[in-house]
PDB file of N, CA and C in Angstrom:
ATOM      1  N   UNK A   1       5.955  10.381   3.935  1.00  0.00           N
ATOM      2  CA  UNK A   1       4.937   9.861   3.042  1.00  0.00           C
ATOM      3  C   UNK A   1       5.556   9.385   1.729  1.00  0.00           C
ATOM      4  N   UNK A   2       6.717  10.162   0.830  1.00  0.00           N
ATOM      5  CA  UNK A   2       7.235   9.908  -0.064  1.00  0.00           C
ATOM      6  C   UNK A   2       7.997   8.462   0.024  1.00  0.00           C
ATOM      7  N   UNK A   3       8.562   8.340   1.413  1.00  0.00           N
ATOM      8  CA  UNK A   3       9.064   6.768   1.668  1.00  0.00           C
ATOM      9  C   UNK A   3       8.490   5.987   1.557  1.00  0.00           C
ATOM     10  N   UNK A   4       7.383   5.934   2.158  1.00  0.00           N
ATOM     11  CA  UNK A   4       6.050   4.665   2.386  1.00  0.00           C
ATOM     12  C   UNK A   4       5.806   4.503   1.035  1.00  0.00           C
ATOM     13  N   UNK A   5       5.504   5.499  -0.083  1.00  0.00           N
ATOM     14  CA  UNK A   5       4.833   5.478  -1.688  1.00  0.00           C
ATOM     15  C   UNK A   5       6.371   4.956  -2.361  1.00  0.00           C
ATOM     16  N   UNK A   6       7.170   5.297  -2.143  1.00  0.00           N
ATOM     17  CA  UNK A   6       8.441   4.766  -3.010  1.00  0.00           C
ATOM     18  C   UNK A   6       8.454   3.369  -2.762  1.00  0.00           C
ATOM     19  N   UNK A   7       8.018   2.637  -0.760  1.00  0.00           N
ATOM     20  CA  UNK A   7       8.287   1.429  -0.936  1.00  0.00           C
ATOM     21  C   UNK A   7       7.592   0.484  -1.662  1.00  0.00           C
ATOM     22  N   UNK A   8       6.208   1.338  -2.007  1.00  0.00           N
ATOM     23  CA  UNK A   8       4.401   0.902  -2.626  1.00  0.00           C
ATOM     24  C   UNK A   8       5.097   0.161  -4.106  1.00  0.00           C
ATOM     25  N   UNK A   9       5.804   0.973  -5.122  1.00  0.00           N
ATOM     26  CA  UNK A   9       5.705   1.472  -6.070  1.00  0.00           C
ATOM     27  C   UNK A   9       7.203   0.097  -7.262  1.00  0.00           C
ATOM     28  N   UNK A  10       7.974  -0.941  -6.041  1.00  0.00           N
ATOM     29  CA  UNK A  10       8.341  -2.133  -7.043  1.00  0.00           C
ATOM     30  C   UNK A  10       7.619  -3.314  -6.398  1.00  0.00           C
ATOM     31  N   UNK A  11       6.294  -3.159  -5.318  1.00  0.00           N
ATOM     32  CA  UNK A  11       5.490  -4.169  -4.922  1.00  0.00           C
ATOM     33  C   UNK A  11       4.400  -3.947  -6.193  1.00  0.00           C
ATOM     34  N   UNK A  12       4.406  -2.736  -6.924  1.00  0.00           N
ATOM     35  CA  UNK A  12       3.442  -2.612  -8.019  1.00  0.00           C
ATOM     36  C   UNK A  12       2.294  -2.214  -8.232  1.00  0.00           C
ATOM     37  N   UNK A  13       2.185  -0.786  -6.880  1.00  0.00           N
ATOM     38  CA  UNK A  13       1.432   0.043  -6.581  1.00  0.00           C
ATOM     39  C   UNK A  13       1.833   1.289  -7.270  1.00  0.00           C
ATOM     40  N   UNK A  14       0.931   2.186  -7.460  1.00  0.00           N
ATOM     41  CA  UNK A  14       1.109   3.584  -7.772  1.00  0.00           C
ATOM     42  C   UNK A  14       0.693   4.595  -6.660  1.00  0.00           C
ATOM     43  N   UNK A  15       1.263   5.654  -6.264  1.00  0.00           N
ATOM     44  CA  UNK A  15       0.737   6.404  -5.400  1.00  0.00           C
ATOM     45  C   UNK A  15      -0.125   7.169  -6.338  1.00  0.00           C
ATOM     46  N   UNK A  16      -1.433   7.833  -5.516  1.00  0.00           N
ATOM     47  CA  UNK A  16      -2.301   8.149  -5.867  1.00  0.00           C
ATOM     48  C   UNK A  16      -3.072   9.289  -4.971  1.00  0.00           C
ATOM     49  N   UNK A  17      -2.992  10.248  -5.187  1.00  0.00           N
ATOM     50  CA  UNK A  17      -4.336  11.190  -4.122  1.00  0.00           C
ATOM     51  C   UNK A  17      -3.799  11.338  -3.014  1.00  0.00           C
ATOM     52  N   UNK A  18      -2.013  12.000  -3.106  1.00  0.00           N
ATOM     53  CA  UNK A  18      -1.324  12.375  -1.663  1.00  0.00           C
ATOM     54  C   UNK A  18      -2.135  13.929  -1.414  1.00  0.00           C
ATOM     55  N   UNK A  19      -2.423  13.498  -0.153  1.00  0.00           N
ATOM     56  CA  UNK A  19      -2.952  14.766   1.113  1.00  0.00           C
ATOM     57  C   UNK A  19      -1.951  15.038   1.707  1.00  0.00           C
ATOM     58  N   UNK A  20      -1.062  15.790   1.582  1.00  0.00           N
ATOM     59  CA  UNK A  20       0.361  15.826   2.439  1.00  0.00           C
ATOM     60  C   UNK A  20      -0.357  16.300   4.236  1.00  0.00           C
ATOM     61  N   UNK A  21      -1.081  17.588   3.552  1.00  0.00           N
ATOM     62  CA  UNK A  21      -1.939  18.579   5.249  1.00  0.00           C
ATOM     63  C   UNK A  21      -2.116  17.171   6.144  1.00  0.00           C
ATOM     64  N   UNK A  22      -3.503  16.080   5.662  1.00  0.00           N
ATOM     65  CA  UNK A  22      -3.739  15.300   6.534  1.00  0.00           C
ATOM     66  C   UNK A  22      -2.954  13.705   6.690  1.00  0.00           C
ATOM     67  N   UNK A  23      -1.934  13.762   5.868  1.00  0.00           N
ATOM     68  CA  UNK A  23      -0.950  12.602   6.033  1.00  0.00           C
ATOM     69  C   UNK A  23      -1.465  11.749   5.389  1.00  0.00           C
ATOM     70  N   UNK A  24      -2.375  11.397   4.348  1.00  0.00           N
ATOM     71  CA  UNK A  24      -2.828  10.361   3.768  1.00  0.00           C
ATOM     72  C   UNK A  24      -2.834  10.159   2.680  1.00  0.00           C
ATOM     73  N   UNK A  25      -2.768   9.420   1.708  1.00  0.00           N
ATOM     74  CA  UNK A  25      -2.164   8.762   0.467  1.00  0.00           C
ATOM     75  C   UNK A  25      -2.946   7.307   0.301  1.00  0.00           C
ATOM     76  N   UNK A  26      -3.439   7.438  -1.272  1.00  0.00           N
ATOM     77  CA  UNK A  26      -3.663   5.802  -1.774  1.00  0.00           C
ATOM     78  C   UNK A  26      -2.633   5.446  -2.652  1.00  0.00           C
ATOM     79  N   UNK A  27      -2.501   3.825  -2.066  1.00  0.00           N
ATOM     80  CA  UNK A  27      -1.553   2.865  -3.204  1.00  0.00           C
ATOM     81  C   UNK A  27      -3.156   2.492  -4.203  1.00  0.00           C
ATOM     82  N   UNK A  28      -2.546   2.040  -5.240  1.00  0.00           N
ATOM     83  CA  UNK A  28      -3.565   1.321  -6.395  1.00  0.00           C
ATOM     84  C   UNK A  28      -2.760   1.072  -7.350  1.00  0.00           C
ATOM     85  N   UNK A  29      -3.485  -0.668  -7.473  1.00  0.00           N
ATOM     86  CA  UNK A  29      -2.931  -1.415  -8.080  1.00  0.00           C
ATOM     87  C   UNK A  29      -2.907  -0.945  -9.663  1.00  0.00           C
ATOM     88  N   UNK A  30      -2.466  -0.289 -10.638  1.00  0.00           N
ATOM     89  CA  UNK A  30      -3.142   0.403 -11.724  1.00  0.00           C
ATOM     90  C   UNK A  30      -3.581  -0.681 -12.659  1.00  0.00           C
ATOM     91  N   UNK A  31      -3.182  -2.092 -12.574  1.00  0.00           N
ATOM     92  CA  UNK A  31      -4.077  -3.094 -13.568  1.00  0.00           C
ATOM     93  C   UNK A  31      -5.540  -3.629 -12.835  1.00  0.00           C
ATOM     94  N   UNK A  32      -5.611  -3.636 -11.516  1.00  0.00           N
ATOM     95  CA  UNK A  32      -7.019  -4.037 -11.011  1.00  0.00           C
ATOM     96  C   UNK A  32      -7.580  -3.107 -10.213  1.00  0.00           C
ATOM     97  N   UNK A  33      -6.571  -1.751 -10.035  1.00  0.00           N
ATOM     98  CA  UNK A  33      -7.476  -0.727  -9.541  1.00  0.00           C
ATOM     99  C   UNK A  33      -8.053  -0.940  -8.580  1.00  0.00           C
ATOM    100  N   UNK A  34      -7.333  -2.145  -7.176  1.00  0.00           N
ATOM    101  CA  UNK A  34      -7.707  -2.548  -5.767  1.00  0.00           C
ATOM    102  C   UNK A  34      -6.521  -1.019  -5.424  1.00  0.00           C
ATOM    103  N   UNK A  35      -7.223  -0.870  -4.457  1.00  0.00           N
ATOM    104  CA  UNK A  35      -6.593   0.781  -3.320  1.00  0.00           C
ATOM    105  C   UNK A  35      -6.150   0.341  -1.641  1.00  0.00           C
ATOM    106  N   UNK A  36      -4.987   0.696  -1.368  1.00  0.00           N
ATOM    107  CA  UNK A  36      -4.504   0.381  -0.053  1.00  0.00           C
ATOM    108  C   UNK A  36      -4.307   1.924   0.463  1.00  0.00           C
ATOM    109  N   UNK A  37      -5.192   2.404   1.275  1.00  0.00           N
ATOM    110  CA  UNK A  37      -5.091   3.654   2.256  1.00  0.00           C
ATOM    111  C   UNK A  37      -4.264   3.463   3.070  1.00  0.00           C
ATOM    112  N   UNK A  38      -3.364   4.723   2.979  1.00  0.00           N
ATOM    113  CA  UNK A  38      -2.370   4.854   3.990  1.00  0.00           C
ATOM    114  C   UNK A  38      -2.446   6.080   4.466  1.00  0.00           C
ATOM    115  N   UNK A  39      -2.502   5.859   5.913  1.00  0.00           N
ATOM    116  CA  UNK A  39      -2.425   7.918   6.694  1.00  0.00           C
ATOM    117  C   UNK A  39      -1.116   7.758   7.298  1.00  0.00           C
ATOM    118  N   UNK A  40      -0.406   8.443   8.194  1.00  0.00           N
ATOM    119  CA  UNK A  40       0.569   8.781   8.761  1.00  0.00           C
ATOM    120  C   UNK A  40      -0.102   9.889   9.989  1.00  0.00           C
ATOM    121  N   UNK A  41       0.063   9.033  11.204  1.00  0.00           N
ATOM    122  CA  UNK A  41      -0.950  10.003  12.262  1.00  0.00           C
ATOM    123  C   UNK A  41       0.673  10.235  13.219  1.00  0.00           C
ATOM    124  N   UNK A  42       1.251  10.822  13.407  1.00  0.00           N
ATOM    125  CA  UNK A  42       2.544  11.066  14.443  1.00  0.00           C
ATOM    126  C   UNK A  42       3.199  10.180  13.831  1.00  0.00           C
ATOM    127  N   UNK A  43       3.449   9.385  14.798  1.00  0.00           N
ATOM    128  CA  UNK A  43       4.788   8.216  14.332  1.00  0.00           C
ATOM    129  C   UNK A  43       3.618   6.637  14.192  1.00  0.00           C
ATOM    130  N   UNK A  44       2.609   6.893  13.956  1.00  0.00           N
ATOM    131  CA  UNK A  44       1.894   5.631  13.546  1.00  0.00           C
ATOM    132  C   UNK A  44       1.420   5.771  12.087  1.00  0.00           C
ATOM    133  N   UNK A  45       1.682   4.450  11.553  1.00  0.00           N
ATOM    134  CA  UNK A  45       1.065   4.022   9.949  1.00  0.00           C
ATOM    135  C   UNK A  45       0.246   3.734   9.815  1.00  0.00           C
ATOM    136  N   UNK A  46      -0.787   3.866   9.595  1.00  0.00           N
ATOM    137  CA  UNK A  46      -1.897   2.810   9.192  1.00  0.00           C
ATOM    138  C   UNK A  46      -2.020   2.832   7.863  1.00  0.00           C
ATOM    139  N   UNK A  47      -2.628   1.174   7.813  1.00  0.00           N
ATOM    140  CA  UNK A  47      -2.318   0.645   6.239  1.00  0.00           C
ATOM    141  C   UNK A  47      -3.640  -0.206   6.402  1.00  0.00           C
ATOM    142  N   UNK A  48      -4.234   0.712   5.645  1.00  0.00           N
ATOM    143  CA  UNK A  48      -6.055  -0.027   5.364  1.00  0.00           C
ATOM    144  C   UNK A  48      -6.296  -0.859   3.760  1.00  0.00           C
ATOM    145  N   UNK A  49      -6.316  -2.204   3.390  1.00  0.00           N
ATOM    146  CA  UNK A  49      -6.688  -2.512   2.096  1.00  0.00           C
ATOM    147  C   UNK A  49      -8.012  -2.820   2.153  1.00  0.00           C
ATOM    148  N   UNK A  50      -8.355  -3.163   1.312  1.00  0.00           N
ATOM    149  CA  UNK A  50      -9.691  -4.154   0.786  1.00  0.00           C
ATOM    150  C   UNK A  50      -9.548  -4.979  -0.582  1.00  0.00           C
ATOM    151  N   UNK A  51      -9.949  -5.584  -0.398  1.00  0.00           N
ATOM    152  CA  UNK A  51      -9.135  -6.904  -1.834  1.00  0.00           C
ATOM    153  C   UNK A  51     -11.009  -7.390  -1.993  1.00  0.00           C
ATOM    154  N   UNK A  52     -11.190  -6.401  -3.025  1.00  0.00           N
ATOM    155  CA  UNK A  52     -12.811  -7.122  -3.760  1.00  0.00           C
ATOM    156  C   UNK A  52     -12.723  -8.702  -4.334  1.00  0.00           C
ATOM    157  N   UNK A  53     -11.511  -9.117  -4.702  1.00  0.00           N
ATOM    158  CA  UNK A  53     -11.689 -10.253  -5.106  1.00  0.00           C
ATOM    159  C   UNK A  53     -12.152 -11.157  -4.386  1.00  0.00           C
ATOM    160  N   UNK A  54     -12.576 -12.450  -5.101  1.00  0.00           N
ATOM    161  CA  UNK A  54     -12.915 -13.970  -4.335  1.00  0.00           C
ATOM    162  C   UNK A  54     -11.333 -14.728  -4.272  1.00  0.00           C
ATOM    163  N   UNK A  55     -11.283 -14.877  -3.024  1.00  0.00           N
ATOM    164  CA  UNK A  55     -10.023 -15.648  -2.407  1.00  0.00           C
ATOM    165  C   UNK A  55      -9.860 -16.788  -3.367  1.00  0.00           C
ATOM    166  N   UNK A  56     -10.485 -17.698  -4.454  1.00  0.00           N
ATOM    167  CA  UNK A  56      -9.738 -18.371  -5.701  1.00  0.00           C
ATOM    168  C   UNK A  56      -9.814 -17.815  -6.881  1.00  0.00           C
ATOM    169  N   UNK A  57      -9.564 -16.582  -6.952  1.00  0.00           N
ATOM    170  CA  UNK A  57      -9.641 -15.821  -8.086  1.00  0.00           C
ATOM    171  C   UNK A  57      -7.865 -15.958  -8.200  1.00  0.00           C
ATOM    172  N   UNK A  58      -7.319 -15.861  -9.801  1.00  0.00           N
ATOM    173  CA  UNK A  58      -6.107 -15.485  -9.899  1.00  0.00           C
ATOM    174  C   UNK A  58      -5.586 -14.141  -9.266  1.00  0.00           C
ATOM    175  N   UNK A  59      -6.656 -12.904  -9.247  1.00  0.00           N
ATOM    176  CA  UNK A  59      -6.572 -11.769  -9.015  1.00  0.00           C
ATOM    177  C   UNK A  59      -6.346 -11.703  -7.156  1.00  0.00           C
ATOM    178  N   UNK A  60      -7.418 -12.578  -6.874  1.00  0.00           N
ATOM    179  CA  UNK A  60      -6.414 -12.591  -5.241  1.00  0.00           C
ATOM    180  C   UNK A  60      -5.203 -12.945  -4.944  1.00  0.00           C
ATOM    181  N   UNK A  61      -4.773 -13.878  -5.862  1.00  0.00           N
ATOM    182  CA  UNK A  61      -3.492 -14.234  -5.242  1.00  0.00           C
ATOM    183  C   UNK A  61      -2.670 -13.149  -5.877  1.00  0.00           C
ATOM    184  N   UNK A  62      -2.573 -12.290  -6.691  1.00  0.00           N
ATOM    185  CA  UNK A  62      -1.305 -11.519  -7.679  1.00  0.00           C
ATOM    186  C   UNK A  62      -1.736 -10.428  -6.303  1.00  0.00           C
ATOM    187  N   UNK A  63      -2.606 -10.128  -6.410  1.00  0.00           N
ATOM    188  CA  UNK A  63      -2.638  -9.046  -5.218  1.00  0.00           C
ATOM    189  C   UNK A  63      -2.238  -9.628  -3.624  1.00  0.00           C
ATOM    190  N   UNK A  64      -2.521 -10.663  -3.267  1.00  0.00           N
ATOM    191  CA  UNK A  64      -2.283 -10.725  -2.179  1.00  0.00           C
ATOM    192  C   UNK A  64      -0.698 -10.658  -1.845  1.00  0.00           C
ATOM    193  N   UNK A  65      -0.056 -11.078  -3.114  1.00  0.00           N
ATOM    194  CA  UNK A  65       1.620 -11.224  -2.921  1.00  0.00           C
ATOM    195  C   UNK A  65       2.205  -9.669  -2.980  1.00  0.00           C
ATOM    196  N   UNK A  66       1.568  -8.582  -3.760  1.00  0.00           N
ATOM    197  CA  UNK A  66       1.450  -7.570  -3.911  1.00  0.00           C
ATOM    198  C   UNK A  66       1.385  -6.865  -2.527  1.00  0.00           C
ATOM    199  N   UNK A  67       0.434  -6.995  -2.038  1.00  0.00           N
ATOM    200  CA  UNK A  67       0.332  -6.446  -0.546  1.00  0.00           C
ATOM    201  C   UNK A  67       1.223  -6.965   0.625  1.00  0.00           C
ATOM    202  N   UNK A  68       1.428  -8.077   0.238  1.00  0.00           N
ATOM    203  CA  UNK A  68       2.843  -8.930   1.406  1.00  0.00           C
ATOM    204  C   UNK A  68       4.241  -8.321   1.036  1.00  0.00           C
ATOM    205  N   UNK A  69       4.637  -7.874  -0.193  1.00  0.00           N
ATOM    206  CA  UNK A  69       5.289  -7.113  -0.663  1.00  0.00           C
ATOM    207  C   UNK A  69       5.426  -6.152  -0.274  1.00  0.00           C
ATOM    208  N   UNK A  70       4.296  -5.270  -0.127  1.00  0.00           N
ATOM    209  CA  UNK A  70       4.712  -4.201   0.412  1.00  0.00           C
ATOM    210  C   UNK A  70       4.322  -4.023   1.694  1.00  0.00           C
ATOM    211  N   UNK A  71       3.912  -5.105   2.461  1.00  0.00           N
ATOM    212  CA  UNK A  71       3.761  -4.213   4.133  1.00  0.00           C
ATOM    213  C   UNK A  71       5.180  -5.017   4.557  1.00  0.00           C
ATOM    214  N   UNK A  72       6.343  -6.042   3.810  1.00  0.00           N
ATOM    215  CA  UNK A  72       7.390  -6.816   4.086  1.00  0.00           C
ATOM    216  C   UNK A  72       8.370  -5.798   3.968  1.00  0.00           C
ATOM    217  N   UNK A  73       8.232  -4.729   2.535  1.00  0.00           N
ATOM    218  CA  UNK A  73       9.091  -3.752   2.641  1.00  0.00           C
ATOM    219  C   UNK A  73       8.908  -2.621   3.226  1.00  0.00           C
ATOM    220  N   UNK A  74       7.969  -2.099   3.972  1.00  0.00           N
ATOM    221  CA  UNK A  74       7.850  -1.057   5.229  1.00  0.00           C
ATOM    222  C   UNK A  74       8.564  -1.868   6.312  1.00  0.00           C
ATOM    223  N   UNK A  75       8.399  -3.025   6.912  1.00  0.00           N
ATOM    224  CA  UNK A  75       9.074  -3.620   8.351  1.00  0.00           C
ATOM    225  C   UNK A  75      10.454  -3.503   7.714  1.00  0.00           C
ATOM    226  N   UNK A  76      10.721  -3.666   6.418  1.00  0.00           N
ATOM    227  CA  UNK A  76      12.387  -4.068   6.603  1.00  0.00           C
ATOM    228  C   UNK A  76      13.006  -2.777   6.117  1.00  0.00           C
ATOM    229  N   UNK A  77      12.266  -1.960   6.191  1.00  0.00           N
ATOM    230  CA  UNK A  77      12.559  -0.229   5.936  1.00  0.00           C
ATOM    231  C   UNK A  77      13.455  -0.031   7.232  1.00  0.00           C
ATOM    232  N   UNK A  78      14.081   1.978   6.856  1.00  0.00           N
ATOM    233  CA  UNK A  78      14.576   2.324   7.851  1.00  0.00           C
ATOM    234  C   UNK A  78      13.156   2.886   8.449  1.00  0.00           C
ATOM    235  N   UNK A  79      12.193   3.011   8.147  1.00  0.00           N
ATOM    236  CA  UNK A  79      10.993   3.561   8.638  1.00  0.00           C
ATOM    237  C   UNK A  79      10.433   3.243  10.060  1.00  0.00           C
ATOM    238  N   UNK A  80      10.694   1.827   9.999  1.00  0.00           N
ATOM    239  CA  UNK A  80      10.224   0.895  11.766  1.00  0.00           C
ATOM    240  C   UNK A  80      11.389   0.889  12.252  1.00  0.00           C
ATOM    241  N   UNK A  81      11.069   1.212  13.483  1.00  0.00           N
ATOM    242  CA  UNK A  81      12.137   0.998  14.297  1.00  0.00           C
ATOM    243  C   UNK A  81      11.254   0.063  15.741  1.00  0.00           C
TER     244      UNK A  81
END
């Protein structure tokens, strides 16, 4: 879990509200306060966002590069195999 939040955290997420017992953890953006849920179920990730913005908002795009950021640095982790 500490890997996945370290990779969160130069895409420009903060970890937030680690559950170590049930494997789950929020990223949040701390300037727009959008939240990306992450659990850890065995050897599967799941990575849940929601992006409140309107797709021509400036705020979608800083976040959307934000989130490509970081699901680009989980695949190129030692994490996936």
């Amino acid at each position: 879990m500490e890997s996945v939040a370290a990779i969160g955290e130069p895409a420009g997420f903060k970890a937030i509200a680690m559950d170590k017992d049930a494997g789950t953890f929020t990223l949040e953006d701390p300037n727009s306060k959008v939240r990306i849920n992450v659990k850890i179920d065995g050897q599967v990730l799941r990575v849940t966002s929601r992006n409140p913005h309107h797709r021509l908002a400036n705020e979608y795009r800083a976040y959307s590069k934000r989130e490509s950021a970081l699901t680009k640095g989980i695949v190129d982790s030692e994490l996936v195999q």
